[in-house]
PDB file of N, CA and C in Angstrom:
ATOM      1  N   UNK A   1      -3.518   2.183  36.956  1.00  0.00           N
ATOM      2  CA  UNK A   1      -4.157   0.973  36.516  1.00  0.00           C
ATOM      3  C   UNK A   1      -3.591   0.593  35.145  1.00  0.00           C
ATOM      4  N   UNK A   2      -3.528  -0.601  35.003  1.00  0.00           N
ATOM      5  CA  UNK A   2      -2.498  -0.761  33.590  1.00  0.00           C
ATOM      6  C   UNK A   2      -4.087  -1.231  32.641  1.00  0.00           C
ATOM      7  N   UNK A   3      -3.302  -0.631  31.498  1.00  0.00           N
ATOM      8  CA  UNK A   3      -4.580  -1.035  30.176  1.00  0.00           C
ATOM      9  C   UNK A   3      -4.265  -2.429  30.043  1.00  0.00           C
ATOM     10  N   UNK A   4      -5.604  -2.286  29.131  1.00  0.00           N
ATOM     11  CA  UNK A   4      -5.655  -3.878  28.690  1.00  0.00           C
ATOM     12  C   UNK A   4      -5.327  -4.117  27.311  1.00  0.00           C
ATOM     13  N   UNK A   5      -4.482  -4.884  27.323  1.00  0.00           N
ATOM     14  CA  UNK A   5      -3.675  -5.238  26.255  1.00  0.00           C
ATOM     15  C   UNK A   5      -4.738  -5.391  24.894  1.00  0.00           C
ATOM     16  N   UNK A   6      -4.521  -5.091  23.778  1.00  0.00           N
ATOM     17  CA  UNK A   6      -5.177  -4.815  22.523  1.00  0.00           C
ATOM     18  C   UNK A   6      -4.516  -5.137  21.038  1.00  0.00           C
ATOM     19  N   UNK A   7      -5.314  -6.076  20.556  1.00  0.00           N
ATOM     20  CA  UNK A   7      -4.861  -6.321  19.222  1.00  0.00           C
ATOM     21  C   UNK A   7      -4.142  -5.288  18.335  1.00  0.00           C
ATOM     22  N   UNK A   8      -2.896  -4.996  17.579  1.00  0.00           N
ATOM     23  CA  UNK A   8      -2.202  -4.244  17.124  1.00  0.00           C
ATOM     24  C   UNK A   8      -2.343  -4.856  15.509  1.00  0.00           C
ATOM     25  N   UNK A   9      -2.380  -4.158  15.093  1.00  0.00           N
ATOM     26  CA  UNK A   9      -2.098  -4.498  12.809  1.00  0.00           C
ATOM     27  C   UNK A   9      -1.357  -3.521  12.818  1.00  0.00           C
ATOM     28  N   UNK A  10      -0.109  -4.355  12.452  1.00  0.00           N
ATOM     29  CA  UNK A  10       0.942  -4.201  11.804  1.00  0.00           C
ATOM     30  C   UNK A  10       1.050  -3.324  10.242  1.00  0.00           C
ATOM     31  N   UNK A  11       1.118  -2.621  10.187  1.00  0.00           N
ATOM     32  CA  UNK A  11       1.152  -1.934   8.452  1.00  0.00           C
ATOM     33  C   UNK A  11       2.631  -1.750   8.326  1.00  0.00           C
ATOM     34  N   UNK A  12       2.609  -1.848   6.792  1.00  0.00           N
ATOM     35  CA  UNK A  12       3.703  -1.864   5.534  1.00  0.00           C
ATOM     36  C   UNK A  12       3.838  -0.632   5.004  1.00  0.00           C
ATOM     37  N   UNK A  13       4.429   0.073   5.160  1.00  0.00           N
ATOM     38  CA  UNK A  13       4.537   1.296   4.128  1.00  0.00           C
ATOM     39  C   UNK A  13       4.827   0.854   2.604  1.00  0.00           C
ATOM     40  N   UNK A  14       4.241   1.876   1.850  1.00  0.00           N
ATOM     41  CA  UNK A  14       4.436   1.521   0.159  1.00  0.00           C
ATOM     42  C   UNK A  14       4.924   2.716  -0.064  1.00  0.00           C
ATOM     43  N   UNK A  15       5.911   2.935  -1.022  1.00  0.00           N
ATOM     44  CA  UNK A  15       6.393   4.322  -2.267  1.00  0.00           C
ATOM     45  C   UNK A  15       6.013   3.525  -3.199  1.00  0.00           C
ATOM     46  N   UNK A  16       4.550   4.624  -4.300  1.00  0.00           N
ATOM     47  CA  UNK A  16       3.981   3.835  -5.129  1.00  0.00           C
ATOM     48  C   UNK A  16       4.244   4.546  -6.304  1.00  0.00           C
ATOM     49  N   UNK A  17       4.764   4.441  -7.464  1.00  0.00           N
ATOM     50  CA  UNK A  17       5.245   5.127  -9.175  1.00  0.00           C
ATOM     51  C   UNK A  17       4.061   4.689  -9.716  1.00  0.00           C
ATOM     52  N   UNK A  18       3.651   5.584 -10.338  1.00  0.00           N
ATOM     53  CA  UNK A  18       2.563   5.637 -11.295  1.00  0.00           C
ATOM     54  C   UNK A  18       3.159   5.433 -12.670  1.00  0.00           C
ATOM     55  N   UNK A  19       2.268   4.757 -13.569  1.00  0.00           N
ATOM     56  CA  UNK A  19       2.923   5.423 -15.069  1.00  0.00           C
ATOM     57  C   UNK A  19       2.922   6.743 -15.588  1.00  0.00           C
ATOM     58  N   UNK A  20       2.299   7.551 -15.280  1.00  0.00           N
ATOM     59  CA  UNK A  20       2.155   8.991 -15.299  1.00  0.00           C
ATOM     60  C   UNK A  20       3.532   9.563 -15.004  1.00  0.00           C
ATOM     61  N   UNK A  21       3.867   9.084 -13.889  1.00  0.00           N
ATOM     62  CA  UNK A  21       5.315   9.744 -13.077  1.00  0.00           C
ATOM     63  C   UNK A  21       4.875  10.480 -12.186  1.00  0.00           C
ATOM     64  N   UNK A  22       3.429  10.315 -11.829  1.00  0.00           N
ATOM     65  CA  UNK A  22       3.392  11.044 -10.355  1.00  0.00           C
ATOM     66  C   UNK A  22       3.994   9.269  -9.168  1.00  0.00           C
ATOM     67  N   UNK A  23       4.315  10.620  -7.800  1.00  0.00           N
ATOM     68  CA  UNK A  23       4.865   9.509  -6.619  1.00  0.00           C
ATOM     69  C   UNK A  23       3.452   9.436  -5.888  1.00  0.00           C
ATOM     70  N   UNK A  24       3.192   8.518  -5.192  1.00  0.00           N
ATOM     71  CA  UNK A  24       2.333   8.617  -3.765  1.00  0.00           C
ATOM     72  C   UNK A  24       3.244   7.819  -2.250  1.00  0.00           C
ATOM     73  N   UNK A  25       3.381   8.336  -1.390  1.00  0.00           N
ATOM     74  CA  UNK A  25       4.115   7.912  -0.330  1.00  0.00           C
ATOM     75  C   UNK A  25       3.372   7.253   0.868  1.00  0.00           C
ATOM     76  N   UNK A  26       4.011   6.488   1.683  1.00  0.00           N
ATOM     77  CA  UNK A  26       3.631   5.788   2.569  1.00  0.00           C
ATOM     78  C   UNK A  26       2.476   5.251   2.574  1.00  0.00           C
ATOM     79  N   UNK A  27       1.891   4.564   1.367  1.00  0.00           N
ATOM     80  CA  UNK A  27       0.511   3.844   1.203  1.00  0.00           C
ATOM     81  C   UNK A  27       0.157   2.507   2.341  1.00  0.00           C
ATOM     82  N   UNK A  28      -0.505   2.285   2.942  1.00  0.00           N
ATOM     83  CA  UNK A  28      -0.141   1.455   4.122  1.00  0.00           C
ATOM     84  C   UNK A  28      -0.959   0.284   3.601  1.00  0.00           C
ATOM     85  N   UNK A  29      -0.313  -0.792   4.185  1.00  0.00           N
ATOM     86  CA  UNK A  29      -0.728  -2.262   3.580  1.00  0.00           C
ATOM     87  C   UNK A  29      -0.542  -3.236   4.724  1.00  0.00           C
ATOM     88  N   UNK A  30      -1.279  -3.714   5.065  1.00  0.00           N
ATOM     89  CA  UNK A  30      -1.383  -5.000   6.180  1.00  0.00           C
ATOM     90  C   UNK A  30      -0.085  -5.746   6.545  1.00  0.00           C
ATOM     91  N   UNK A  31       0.591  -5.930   7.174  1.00  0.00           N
ATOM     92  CA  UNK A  31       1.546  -6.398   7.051  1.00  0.00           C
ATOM     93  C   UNK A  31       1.216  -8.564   7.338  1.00  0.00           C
ATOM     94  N   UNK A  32       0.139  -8.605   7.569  1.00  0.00           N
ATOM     95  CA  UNK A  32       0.082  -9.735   7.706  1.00  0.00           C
ATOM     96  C   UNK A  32       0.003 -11.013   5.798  1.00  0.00           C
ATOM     97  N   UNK A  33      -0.280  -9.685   5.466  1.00  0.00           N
ATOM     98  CA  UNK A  33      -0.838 -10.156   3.727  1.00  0.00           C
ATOM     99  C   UNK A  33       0.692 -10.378   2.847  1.00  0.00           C
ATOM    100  N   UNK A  34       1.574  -9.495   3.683  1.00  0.00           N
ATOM    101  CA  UNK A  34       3.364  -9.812   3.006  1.00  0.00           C
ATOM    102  C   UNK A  34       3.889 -10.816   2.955  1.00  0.00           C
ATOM    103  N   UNK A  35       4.869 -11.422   2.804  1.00  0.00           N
ATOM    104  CA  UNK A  35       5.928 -12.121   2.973  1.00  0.00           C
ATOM    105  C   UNK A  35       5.295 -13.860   2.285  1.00  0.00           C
ATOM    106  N   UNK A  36       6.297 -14.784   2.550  1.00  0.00           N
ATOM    107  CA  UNK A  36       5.858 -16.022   2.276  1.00  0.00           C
ATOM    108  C   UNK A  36       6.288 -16.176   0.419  1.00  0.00           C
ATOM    109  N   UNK A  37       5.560 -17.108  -0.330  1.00  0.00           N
ATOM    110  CA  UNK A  37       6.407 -17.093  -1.255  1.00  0.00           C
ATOM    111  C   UNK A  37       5.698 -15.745  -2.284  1.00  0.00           C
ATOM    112  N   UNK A  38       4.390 -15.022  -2.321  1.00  0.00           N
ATOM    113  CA  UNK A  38       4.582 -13.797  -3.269  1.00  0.00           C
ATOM    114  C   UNK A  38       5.495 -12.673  -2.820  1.00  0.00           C
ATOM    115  N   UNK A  39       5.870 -12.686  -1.765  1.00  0.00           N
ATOM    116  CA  UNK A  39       6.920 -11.943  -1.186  1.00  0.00           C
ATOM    117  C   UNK A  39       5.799 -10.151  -1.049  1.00  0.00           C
ATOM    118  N   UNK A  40       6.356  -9.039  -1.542  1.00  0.00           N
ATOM    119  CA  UNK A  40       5.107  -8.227  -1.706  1.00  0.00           C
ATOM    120  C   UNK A  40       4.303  -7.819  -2.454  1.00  0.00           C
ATOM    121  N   UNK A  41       4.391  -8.786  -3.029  1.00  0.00           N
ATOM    122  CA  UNK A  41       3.215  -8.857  -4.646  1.00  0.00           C
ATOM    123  C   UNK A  41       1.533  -8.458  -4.185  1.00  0.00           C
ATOM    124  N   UNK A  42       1.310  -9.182  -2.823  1.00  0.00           N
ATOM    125  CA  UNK A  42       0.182  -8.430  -2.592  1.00  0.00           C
ATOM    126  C   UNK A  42      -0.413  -7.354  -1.900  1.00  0.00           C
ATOM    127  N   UNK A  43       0.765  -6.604  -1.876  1.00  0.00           N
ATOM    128  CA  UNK A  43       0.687  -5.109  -1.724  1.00  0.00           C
ATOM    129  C   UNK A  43       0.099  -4.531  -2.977  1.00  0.00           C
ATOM    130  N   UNK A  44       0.446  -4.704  -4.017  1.00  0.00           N
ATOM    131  CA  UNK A  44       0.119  -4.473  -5.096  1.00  0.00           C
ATOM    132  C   UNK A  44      -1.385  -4.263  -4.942  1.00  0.00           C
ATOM    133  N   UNK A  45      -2.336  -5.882  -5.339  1.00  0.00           N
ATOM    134  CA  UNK A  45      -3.675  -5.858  -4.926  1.00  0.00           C
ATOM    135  C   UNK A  45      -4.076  -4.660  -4.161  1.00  0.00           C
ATOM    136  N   UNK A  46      -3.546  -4.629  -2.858  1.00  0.00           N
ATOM    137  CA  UNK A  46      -4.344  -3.936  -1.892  1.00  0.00           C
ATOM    138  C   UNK A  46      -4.146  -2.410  -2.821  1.00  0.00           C
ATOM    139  N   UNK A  47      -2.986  -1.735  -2.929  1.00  0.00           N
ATOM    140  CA  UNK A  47      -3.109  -0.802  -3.327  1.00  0.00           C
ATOM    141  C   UNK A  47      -4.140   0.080  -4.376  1.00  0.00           C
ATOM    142  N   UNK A  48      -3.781  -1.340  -5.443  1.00  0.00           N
ATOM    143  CA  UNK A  48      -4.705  -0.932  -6.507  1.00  0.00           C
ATOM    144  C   UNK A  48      -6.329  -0.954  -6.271  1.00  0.00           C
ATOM    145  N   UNK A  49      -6.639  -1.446  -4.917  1.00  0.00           N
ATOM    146  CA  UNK A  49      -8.187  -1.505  -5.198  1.00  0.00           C
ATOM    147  C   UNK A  49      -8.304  -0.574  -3.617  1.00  0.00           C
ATOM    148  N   UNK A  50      -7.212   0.187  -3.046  1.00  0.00           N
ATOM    149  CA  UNK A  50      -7.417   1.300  -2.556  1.00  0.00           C
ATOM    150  C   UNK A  50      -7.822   2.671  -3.523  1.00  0.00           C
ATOM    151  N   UNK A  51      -6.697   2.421  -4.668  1.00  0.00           N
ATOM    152  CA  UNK A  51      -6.519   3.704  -5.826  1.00  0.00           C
ATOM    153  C   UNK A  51      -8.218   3.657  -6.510  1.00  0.00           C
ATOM    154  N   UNK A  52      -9.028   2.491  -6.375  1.00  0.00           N
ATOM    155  CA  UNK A  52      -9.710   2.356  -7.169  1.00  0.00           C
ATOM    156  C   UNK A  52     -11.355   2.868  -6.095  1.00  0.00           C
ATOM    157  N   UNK A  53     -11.214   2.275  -4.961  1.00  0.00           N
ATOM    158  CA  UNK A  53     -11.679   3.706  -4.134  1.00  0.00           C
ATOM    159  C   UNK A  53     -11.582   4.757  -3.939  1.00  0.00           C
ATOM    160  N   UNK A  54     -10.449   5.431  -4.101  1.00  0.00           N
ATOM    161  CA  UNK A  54     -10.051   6.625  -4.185  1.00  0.00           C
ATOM    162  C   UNK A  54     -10.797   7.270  -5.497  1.00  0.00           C
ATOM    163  N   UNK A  55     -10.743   6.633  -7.081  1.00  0.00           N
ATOM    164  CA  UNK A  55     -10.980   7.225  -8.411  1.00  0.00           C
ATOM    165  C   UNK A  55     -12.357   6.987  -7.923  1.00  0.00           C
ATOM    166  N   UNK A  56     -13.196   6.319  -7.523  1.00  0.00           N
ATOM    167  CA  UNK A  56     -14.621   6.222  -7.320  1.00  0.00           C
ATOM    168  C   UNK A  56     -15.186   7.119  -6.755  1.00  0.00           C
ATOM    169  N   UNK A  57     -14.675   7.702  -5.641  1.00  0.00           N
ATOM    170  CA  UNK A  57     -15.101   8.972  -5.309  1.00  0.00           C
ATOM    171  C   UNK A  57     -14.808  10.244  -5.620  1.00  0.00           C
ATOM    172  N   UNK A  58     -13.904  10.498  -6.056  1.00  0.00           N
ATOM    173  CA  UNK A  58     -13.452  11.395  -6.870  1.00  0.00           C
ATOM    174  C   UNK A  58     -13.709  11.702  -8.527  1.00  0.00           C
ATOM    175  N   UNK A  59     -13.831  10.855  -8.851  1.00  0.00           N
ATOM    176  CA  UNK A  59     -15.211  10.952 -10.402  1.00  0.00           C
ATOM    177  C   UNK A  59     -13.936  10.109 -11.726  1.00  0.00           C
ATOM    178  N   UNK A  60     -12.589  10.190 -10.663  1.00  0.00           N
ATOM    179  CA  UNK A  60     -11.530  10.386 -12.251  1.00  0.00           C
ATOM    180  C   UNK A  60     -11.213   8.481 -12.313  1.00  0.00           C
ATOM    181  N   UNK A  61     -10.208   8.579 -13.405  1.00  0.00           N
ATOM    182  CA  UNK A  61     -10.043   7.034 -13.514  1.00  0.00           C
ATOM    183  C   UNK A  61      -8.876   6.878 -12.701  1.00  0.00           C
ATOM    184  N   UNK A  62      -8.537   5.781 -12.217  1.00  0.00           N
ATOM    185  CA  UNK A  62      -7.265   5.064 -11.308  1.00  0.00           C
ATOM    186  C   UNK A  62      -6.435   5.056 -12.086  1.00  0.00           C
ATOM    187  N   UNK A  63      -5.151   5.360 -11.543  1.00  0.00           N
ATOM    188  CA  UNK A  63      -3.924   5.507 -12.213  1.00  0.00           C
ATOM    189  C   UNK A  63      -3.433   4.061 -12.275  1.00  0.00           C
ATOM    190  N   UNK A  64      -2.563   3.905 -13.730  1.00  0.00           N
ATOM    191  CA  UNK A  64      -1.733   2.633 -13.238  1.00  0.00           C
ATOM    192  C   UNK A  64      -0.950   2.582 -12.381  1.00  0.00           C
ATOM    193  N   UNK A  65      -0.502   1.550 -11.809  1.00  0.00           N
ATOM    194  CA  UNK A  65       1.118   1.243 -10.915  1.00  0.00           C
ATOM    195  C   UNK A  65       2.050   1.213 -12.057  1.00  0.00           C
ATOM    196  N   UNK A  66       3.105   1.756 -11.881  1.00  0.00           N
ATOM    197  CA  UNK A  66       4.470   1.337 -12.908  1.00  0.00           C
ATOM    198  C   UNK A  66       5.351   0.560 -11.990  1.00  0.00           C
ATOM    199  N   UNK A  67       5.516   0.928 -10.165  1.00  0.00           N
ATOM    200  CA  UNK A  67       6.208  -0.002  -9.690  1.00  0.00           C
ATOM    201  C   UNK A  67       6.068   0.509  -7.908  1.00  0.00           C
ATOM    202  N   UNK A  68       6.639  -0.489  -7.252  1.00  0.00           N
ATOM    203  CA  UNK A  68       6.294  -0.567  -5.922  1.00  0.00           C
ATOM    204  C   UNK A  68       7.683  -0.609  -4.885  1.00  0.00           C
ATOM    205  N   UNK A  69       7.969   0.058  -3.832  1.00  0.00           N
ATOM    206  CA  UNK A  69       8.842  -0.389  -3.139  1.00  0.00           C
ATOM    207  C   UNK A  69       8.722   0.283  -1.839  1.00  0.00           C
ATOM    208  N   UNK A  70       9.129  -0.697  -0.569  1.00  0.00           N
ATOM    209  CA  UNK A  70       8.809  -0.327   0.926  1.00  0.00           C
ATOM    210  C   UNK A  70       9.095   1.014   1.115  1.00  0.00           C
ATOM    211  N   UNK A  71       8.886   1.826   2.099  1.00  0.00           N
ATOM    212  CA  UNK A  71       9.185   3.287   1.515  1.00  0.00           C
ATOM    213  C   UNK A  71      10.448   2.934   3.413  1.00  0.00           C
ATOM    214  N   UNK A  72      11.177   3.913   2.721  1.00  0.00           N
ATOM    215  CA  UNK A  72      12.609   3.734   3.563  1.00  0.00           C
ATOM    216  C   UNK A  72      13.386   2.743   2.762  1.00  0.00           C
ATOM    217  N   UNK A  73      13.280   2.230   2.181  1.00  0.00           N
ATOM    218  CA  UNK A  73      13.951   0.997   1.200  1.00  0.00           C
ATOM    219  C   UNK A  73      14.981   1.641   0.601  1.00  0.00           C
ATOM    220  N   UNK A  74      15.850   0.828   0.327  1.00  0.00           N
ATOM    221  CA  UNK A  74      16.734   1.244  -0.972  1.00  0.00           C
ATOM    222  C   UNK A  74      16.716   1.218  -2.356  1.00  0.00           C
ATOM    223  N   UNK A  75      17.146   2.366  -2.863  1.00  0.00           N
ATOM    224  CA  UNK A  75      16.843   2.583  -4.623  1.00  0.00           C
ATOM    225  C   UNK A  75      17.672   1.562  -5.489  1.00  0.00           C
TER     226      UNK A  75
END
């Protein structure tokens, strides 16, 4: 019997630099929220108010971003 076809979301991988100099890898980001003219600027957003769930439960403060790039990307 064949399934029934099902809405798919697309995700973005992120490699995210802290100012600290710690890495975090493959942060996943909507892919529908990319492209157009901020290009992936609002990856950013999403990330930072993932990191900021993350410090909320964990008691500590959110790290800054120092910088962002697709992860598989080139350096």
């Amino acid at each position: 019997m064949a399934k029934k076809p099902t809405a798919k979301s697309e995700f973005v991988l992120f490699d995210v630099l802290y100012e600290d100099g710690s890495r975090r890898s493959n942060r996943r980001v909507p892919g529908e929220l990319l492209g157009g003219l901020d290009g992936d600027e609002p990856a950013r957003k999403v990330i930072e108010q993932q990191d900021r769930e993350i410090a909320e439960k964990s008691g500590q403060p959110p790290l800054r971003i120092k910088s962002l790039q697709r992860s598989g990307g080139k350096k």
